[in-house]
N, C-alpha and C. Protein backbone atom coordinates (compact mmCIF):
# COMPACT_ATOMS: atom_id res chain seq x y z
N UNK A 1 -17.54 14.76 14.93
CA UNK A 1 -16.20 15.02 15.47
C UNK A 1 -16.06 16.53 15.64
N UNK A 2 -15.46 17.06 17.00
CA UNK A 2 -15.53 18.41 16.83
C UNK A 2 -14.32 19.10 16.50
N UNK A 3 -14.29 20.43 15.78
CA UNK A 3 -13.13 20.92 15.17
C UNK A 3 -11.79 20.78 15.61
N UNK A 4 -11.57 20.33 16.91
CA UNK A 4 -10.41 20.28 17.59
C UNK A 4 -9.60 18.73 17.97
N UNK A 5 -10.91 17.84 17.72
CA UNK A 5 -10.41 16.66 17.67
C UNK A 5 -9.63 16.29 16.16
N UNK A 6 -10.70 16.60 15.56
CA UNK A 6 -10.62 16.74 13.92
C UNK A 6 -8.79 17.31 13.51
N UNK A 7 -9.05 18.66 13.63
CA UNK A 7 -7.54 19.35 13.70
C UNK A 7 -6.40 18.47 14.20
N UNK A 8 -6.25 17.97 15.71
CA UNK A 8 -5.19 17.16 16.11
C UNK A 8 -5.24 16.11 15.04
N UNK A 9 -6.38 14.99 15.36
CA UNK A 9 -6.22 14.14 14.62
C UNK A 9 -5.47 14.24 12.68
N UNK A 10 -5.92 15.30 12.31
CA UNK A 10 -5.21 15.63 10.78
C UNK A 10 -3.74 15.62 11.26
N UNK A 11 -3.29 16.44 11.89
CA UNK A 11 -2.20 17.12 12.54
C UNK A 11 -1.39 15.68 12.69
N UNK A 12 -1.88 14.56 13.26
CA UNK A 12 -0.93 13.53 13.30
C UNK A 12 -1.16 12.96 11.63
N UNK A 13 -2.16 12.67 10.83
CA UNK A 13 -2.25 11.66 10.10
C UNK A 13 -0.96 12.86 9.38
N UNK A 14 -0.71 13.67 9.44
CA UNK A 14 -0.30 14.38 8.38
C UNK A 14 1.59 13.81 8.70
N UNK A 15 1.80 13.33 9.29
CA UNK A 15 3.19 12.31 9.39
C UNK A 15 2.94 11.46 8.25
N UNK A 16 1.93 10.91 7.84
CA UNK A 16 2.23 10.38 6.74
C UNK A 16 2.32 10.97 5.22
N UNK A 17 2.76 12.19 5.34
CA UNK A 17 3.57 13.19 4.04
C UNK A 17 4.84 12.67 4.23
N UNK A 18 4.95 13.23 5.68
CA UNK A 18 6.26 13.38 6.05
C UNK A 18 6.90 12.04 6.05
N UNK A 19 6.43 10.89 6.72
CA UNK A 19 7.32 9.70 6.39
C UNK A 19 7.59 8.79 5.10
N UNK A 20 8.53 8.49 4.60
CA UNK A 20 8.77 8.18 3.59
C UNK A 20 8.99 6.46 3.48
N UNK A 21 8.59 6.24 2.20
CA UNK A 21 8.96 4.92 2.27
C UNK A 21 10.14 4.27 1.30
N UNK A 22 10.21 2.84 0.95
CA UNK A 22 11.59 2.17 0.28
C UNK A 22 11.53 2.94 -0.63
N UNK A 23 10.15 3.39 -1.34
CA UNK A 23 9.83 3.24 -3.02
C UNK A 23 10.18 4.59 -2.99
N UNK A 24 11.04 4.82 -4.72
CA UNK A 24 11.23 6.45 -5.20
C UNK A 24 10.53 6.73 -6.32
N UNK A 25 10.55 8.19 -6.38
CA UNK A 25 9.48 8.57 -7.41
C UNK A 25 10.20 8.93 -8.47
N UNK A 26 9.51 9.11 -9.81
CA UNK A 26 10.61 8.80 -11.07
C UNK A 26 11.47 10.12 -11.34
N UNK A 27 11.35 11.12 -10.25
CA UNK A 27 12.10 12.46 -10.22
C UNK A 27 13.38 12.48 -9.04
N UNK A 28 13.52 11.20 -8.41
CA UNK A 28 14.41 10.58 -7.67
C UNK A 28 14.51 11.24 -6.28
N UNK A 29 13.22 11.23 -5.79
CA UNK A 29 12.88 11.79 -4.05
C UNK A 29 11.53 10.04 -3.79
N UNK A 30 12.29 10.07 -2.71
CA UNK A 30 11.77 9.12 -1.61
C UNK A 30 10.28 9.21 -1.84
N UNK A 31 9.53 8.64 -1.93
CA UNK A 31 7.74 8.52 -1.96
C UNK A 31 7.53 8.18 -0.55
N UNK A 32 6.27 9.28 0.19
CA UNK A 32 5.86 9.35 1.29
C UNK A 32 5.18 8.25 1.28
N UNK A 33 4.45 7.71 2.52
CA UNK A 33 3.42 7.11 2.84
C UNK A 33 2.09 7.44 2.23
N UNK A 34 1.32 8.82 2.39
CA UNK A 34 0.45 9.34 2.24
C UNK A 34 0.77 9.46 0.30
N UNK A 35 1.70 9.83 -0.59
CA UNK A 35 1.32 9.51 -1.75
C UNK A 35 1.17 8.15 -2.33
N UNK A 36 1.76 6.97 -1.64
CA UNK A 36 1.32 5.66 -1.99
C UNK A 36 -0.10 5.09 -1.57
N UNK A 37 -0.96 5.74 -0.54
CA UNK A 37 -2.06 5.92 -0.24
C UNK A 37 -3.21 6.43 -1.13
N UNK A 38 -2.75 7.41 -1.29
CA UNK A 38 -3.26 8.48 -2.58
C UNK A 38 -3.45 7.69 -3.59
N UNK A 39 -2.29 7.04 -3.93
CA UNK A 39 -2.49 6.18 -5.46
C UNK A 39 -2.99 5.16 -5.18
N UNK A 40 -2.99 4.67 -4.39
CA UNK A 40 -3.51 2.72 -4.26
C UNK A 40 -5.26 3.57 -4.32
N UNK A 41 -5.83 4.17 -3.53
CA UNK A 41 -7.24 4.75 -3.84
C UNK A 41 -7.33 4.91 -5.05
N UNK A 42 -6.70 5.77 -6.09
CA UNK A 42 -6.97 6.10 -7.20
C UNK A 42 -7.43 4.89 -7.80
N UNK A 43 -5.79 3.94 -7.62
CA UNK A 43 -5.69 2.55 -8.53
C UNK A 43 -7.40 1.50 -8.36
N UNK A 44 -7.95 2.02 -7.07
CA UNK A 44 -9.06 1.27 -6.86
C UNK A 44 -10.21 1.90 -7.68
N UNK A 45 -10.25 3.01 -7.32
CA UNK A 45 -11.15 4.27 -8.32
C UNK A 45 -11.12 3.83 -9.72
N UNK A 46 -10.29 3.41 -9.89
CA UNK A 46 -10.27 3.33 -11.60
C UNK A 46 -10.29 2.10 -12.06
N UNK A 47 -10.59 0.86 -11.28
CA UNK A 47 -10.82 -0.59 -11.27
C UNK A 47 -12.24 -0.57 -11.24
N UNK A 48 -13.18 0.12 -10.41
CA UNK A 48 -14.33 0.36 -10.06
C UNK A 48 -15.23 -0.93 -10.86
N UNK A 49 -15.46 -0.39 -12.16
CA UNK A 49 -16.03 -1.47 -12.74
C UNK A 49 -15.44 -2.70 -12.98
N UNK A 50 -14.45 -3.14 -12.44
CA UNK A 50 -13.98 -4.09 -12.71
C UNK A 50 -14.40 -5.30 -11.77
N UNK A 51 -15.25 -4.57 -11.17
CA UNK A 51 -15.41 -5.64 -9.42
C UNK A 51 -16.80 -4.77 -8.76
N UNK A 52 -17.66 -5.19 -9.45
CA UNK A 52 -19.31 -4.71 -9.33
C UNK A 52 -19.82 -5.19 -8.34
N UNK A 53 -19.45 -6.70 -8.00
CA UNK A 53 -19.81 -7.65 -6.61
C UNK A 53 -19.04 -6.69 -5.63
N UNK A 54 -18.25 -6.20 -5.57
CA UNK A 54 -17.76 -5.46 -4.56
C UNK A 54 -18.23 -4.06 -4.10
N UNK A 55 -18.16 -3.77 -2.58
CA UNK A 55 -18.48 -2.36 -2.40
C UNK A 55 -17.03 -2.02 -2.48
N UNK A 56 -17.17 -0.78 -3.32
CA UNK A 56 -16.01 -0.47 -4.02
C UNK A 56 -15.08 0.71 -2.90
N UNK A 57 -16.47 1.45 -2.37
CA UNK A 57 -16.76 2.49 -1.53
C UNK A 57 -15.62 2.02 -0.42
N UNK A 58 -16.30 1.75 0.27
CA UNK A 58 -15.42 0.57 1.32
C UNK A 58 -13.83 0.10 1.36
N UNK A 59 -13.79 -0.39 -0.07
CA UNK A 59 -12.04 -0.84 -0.79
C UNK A 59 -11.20 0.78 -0.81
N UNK A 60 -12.32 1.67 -1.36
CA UNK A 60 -11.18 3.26 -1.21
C UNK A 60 -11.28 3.25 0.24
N UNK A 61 -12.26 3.29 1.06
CA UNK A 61 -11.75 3.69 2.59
C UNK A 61 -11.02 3.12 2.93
N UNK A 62 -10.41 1.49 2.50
CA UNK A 62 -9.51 0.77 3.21
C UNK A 62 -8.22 1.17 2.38
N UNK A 63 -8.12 1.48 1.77
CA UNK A 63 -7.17 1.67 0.97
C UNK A 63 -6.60 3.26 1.50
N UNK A 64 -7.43 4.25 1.56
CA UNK A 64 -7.22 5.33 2.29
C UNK A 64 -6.38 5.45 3.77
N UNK A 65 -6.85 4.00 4.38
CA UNK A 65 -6.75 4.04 6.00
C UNK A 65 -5.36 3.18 6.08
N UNK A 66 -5.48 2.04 5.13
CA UNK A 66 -4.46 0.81 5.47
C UNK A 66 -3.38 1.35 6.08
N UNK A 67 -2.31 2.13 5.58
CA UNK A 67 -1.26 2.78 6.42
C UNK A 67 -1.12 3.23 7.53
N UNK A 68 -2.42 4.14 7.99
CA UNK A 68 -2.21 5.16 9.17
C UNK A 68 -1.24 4.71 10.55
N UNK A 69 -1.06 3.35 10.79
CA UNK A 69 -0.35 3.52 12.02
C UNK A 69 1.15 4.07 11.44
N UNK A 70 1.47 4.21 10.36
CA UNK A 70 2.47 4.12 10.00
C UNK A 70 3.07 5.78 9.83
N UNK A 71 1.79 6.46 10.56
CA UNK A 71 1.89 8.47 11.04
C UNK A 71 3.05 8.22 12.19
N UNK A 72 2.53 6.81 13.29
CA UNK A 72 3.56 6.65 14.52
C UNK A 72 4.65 6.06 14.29
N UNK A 73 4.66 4.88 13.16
CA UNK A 73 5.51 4.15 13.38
C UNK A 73 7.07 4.26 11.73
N UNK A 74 6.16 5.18 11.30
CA UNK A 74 6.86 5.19 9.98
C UNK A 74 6.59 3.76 9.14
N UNK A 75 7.70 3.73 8.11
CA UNK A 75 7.49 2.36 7.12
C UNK A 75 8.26 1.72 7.33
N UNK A 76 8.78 0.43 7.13
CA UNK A 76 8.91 -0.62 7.46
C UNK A 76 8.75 -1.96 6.19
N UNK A 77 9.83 -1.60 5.09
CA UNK A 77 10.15 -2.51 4.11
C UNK A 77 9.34 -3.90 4.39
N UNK A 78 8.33 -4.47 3.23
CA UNK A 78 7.57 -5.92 3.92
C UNK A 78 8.80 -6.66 3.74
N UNK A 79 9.49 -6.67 3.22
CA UNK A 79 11.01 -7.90 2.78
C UNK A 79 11.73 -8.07 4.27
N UNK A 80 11.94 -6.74 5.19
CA UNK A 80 12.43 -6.52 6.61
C UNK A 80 11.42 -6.69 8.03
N UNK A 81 10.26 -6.87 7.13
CA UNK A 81 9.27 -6.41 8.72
C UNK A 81 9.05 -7.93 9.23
N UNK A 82 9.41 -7.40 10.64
CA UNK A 82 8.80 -8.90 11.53
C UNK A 82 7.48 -8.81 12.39
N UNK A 83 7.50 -9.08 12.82
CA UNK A 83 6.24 -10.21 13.66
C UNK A 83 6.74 -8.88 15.07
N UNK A 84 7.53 -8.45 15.47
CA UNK A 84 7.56 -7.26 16.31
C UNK A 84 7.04 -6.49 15.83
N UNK A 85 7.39 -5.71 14.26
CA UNK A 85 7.07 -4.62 13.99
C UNK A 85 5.63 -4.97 13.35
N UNK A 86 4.96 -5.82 13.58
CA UNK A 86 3.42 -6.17 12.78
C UNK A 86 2.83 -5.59 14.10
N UNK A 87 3.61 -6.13 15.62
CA UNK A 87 2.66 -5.85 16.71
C UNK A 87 2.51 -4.39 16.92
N UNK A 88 3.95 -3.52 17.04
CA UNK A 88 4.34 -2.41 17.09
C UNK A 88 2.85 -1.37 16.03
N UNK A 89 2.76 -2.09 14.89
CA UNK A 89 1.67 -1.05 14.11
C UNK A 89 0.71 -1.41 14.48
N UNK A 90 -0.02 -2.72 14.88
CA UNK A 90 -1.00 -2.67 15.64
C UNK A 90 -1.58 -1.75 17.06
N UNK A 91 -0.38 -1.43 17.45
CA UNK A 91 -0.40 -1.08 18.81
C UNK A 91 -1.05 0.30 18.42
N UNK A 92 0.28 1.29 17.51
CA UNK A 92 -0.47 2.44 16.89
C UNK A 92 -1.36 2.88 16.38
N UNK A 93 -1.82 1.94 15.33
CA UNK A 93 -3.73 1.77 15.28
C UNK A 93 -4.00 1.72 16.28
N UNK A 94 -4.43 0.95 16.89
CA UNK A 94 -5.32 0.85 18.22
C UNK A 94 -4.50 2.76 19.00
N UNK A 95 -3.83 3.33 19.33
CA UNK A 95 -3.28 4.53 19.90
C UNK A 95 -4.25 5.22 19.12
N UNK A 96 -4.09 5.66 17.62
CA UNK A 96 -4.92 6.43 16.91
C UNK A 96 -6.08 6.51 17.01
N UNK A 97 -7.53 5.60 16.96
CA UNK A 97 -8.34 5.35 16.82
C UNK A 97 -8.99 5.55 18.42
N UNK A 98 -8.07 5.70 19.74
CA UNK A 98 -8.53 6.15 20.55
C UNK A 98 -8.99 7.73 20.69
N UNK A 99 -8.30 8.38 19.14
CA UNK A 99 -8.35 9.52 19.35
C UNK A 99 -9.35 10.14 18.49
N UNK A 100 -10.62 9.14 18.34
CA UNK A 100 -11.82 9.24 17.54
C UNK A 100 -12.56 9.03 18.25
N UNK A 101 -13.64 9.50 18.02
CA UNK A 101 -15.28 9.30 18.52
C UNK A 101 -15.49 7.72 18.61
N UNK A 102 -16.38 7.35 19.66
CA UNK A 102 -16.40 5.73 19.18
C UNK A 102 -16.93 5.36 18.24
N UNK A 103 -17.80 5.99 17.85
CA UNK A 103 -18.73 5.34 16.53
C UNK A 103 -17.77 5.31 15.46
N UNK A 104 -17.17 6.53 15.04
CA UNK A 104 -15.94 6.61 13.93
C UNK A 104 -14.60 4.84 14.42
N UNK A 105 -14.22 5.12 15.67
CA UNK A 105 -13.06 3.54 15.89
C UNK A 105 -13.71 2.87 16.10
N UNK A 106 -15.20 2.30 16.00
CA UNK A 106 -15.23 1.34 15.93
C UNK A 106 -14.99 0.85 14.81
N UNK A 107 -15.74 1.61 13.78
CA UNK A 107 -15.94 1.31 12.71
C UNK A 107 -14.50 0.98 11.00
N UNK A 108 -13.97 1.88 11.90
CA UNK A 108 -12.34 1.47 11.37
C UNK A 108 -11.60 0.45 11.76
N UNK A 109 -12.22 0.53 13.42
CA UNK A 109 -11.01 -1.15 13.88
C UNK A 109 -11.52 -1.88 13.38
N UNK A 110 -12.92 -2.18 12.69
CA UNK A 110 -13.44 -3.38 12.08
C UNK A 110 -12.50 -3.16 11.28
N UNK A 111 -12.57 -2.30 10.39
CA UNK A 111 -11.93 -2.32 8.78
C UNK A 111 -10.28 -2.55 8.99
N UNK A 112 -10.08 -2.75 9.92
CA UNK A 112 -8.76 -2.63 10.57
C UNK A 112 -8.52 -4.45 10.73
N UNK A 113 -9.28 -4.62 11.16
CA UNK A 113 -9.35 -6.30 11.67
C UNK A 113 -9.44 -7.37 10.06
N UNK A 114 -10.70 -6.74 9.09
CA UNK A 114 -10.95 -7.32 7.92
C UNK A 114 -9.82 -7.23 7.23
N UNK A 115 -8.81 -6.15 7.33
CA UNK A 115 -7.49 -6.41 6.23
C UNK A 115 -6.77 -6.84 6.71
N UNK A 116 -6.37 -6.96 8.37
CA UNK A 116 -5.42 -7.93 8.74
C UNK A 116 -5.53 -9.40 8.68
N UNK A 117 -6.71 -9.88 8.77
CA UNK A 117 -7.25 -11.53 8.83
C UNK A 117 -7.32 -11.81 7.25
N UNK A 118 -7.80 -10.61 6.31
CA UNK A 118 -8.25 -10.89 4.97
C UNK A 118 -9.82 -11.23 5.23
N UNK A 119 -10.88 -10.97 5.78
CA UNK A 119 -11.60 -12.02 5.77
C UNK A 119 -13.02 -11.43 5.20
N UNK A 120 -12.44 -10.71 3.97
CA UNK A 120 -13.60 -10.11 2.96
C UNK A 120 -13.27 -10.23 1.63
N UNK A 121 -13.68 -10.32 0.31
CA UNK A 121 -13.08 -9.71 -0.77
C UNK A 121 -12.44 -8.27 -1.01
N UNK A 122 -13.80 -7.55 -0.14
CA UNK A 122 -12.79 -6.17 -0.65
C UNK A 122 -11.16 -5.89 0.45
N UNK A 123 -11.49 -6.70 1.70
CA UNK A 123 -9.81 -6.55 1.87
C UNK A 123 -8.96 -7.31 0.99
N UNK A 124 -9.00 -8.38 0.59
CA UNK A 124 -8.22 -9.03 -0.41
C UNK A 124 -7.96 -8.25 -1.42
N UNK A 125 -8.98 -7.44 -2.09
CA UNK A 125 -8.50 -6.81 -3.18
C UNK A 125 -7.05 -6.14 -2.62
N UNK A 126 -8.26 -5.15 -1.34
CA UNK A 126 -7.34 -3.55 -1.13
C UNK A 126 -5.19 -4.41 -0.79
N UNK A 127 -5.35 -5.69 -0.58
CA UNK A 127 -4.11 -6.65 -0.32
C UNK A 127 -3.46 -6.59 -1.61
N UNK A 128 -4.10 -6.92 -2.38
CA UNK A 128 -3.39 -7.01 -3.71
C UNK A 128 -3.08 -5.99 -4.82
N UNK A 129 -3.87 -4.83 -4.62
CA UNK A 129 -3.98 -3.70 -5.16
C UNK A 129 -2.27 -2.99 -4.55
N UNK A 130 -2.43 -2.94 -3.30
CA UNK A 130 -1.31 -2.46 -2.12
C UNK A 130 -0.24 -3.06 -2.51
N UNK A 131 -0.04 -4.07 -3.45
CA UNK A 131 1.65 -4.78 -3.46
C UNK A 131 1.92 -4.53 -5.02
N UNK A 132 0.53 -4.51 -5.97
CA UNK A 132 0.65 -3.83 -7.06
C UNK A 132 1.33 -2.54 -7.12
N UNK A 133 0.46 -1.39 -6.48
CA UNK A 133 1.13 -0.07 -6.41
C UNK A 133 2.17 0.26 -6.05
N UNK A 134 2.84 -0.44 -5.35
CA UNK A 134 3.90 -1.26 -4.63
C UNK A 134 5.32 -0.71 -5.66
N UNK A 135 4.99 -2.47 -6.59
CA UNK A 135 5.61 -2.96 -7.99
C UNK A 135 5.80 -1.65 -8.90
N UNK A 136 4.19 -0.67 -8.91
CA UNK A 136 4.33 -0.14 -10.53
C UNK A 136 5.35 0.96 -10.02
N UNK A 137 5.35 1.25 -8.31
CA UNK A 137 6.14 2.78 -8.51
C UNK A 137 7.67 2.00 -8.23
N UNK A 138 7.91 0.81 -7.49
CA UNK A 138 9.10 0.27 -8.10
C UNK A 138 9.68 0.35 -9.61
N UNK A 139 9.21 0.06 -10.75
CA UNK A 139 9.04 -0.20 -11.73
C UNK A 139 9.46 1.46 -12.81
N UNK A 140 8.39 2.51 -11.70
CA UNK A 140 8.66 3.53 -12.78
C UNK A 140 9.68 4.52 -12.20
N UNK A 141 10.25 3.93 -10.36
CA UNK A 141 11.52 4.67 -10.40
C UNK A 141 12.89 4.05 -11.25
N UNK A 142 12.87 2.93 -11.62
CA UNK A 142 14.12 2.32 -12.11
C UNK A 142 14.97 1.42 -11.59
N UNK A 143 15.74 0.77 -12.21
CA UNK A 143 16.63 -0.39 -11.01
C UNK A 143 17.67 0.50 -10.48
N UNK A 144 17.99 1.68 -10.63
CA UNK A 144 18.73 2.31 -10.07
C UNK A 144 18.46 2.86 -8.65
N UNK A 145 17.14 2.35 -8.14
CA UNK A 145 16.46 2.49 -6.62
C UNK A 145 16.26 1.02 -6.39
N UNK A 146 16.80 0.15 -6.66
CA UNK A 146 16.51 -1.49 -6.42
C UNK A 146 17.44 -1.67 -5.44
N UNK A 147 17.81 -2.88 -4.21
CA UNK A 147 17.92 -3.50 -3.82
C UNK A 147 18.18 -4.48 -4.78
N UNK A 148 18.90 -5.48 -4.23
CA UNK A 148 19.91 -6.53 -5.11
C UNK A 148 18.56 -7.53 -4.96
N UNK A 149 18.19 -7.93 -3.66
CA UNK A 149 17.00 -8.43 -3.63
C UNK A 149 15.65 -8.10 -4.39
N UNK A 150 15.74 -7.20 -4.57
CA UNK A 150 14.28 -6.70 -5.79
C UNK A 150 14.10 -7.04 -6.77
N UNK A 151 15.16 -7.55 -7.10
CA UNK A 151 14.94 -7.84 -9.00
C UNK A 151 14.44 -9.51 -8.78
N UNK A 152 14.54 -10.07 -7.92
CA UNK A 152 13.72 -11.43 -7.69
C UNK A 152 12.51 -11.23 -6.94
N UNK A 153 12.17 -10.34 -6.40
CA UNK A 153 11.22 -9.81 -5.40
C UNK A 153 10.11 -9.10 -6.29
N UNK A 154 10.76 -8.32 -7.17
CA UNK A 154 9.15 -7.65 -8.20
C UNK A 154 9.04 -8.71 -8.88
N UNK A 155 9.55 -9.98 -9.27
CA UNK A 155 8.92 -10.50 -10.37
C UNK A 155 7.74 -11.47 -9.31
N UNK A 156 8.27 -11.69 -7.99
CA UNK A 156 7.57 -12.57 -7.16
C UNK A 156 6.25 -11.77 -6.21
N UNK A 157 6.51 -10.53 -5.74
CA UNK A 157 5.67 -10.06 -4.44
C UNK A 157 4.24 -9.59 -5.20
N UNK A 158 3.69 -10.58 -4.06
CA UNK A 158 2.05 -10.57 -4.31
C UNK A 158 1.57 -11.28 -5.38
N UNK A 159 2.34 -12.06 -5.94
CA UNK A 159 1.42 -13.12 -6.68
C UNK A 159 0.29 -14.05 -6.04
N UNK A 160 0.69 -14.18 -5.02
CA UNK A 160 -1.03 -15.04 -4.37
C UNK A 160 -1.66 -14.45 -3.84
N UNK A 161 -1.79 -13.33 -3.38
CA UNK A 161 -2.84 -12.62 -3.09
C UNK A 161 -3.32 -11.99 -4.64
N UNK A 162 -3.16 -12.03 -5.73
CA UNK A 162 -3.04 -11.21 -6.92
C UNK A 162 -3.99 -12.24 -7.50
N UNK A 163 -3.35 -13.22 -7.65
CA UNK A 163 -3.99 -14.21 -8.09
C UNK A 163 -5.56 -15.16 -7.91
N UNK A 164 -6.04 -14.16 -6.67
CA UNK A 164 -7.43 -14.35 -6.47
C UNK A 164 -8.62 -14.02 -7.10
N UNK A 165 -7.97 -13.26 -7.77
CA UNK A 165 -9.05 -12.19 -8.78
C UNK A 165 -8.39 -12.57 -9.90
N UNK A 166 -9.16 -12.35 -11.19
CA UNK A 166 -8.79 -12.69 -12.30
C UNK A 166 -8.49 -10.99 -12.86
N UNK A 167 -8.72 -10.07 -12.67
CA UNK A 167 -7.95 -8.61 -12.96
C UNK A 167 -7.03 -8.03 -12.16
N UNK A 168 -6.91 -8.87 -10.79
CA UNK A 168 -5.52 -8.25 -10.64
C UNK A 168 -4.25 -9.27 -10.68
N UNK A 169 -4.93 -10.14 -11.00
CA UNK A 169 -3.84 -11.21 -12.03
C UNK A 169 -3.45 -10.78 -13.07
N UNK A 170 -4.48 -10.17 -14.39
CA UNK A 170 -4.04 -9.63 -15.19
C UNK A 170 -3.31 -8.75 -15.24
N UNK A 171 -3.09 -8.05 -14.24
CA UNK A 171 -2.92 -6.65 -13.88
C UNK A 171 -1.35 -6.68 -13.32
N UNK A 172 -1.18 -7.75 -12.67
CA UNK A 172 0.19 -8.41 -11.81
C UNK A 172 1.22 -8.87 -12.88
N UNK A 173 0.25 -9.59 -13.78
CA UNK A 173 1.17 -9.90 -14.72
C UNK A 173 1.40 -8.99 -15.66
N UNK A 174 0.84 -7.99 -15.81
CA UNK A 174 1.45 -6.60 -16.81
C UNK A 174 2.73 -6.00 -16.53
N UNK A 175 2.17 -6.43 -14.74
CA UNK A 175 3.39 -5.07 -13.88
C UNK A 175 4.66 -6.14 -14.26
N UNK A 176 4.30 -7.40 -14.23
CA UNK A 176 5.86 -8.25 -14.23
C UNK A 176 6.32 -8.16 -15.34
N UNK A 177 5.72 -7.87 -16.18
CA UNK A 177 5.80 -7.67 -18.09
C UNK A 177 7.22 -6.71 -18.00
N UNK A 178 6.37 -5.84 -17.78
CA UNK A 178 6.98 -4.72 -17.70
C UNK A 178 8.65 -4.55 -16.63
N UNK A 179 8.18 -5.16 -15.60
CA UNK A 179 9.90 -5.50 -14.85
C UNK A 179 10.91 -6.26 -15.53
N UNK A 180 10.70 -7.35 -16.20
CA UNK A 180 11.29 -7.73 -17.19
C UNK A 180 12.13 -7.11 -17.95
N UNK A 181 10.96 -6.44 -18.85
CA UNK A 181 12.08 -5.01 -19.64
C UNK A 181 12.60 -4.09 -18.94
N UNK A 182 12.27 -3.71 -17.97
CA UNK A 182 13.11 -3.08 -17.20
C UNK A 182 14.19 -3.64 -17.27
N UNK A 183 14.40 -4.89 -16.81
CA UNK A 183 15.62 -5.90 -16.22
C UNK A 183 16.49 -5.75 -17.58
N UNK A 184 15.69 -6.39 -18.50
CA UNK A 184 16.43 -6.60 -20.13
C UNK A 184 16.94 -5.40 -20.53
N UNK A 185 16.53 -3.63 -19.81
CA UNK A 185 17.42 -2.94 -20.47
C UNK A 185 18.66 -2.79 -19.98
N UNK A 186 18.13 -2.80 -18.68
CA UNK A 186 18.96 -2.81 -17.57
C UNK A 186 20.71 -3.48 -18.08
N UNK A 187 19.89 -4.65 -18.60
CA UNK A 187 21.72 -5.57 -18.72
C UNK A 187 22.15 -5.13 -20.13
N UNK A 188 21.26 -4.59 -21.32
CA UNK A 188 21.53 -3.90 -22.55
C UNK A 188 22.87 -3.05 -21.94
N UNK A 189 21.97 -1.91 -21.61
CA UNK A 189 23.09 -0.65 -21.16
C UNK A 189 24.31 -1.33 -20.65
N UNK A 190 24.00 -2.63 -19.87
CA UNK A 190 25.45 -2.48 -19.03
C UNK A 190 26.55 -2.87 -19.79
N UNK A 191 25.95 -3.84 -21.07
CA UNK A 191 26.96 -4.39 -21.83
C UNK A 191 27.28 -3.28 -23.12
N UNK A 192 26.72 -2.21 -23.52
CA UNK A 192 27.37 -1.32 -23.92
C UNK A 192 28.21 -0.18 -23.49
C-alpha cells in the first residue's frame, strides 16, 4: 500500500475515535467505536489459550475490522438496528475496501462475509466475544447509562451465540452474575 493510500485510508478509519457509541465509560463520556474495538481484540488476546483449535490471529483481525463501516455510518444500537441499516453498513464496507489494494479487499471482504453468515468458529467467537464486551462495559458504566430496556437485555443479549463455546458461556454467565448485582444494588440504594 503506498504512503498516500495508507494516510487517507487511516484518515477515514480514524472516524471511528470520533464516533461514539450507546455504551459509557465508567468516567461518564460516551465510548467510541474504535475503543470498543480496542478491547474486544484485547478480550480475544487474553482468551488466546482458551481456544488452541482456533487461529486466534485471524479472531484479533476480525475483531479489529468488525466495525469499520461504522467510520461512514456511525453506530447504530443492535436493540434499534434494522435490516436497512444492516444494508446501509454493508454498503460502507464494500465503499471502504474499494479504497485498498485488491489483494488487501479481497481478503477482508472474505473476513467480512465469514462474520456476517457466521460460517467459521473464529467468526462465531469474534460474535460472541463482541456482545460480551458489549455487556462488561454496560456493566462497568452503571444503570445510571441504562435504558429501561437494558436491564432485561444484559441479562439476555448474546446468550446463543455465547453459548457455543463452553468459555464464553462461562464467561457470559459471569458478565450476567455480575448484572444482577448491579441490579440488586441498584434497588438497595433506591429503597434507602
Amino acid at each position: 500500500m503506498n504512503p498516500e493510500q495508507l494516510i487517507e485510508f487511516l484518515g477515514i478509519l480514524e472516524k471511528l475515535k470520533c464516533n461514539t457509541r450507546h455504551n459509557w465509560t465508567t468516567n461518564g463520556r460516551q465510548e467510541s467505536v474504535a475503543e470498543h474495538s480496542w478491547r474486544l481484540a484485547v478480550l480475544a488476546m487474553l482468551m488466546e489459550d482458551d481456544f488452541p483449535e482456533l487461529d486466534m490471529n485471524r479472531v484479533i483481525h476480525m475483531c479489529l475490522i468488525h466495525d469499520w463501516g461504522e467510520a461512514l455510518t456511525g453506530d447504530i444500537p443492535a436493540f434499534i438496528k434494522t435490516g436497512a441499516d444492516e444494508v446501509e453498513e454493508a454498503g460502507a464496507i464494500k465503499t471502504l475496501l474499494e479504497k485498498l489494494p485488491e489483494t488487501l479487499a479481497s481478503g477482508f471482504s472474505a473476513m467480512f462475509e465469514e462474520m456476517l453468515d457466521l460460517t467459521s468458529e473464529e467468526a462465531i467467537l469474534v460474535k460472541a466475544l463482541d456482545k460480551t464486551e458489549t455487556l462488561i462495559q454496560h456493566n462497568e458504566a452503571g444503570t445510571g447509562t441504562w435504558l429501561p430496556l437494558e436491564y432485561d437485555l444484559n441479562l439476555t443479549y448474546g446468550n446463543e451465540v455465547c453459548g457455543h463455546f463452553e468459555k464464553t458461556q462461562q464467561l457470559r454467565d459471569k458478565v450476567r452474575e455480575h448484572t444482577l448485582r448491579i441490579m440488586k444494588e441498584e434497588r438497595r440504594e433506591h429503597r434507602e
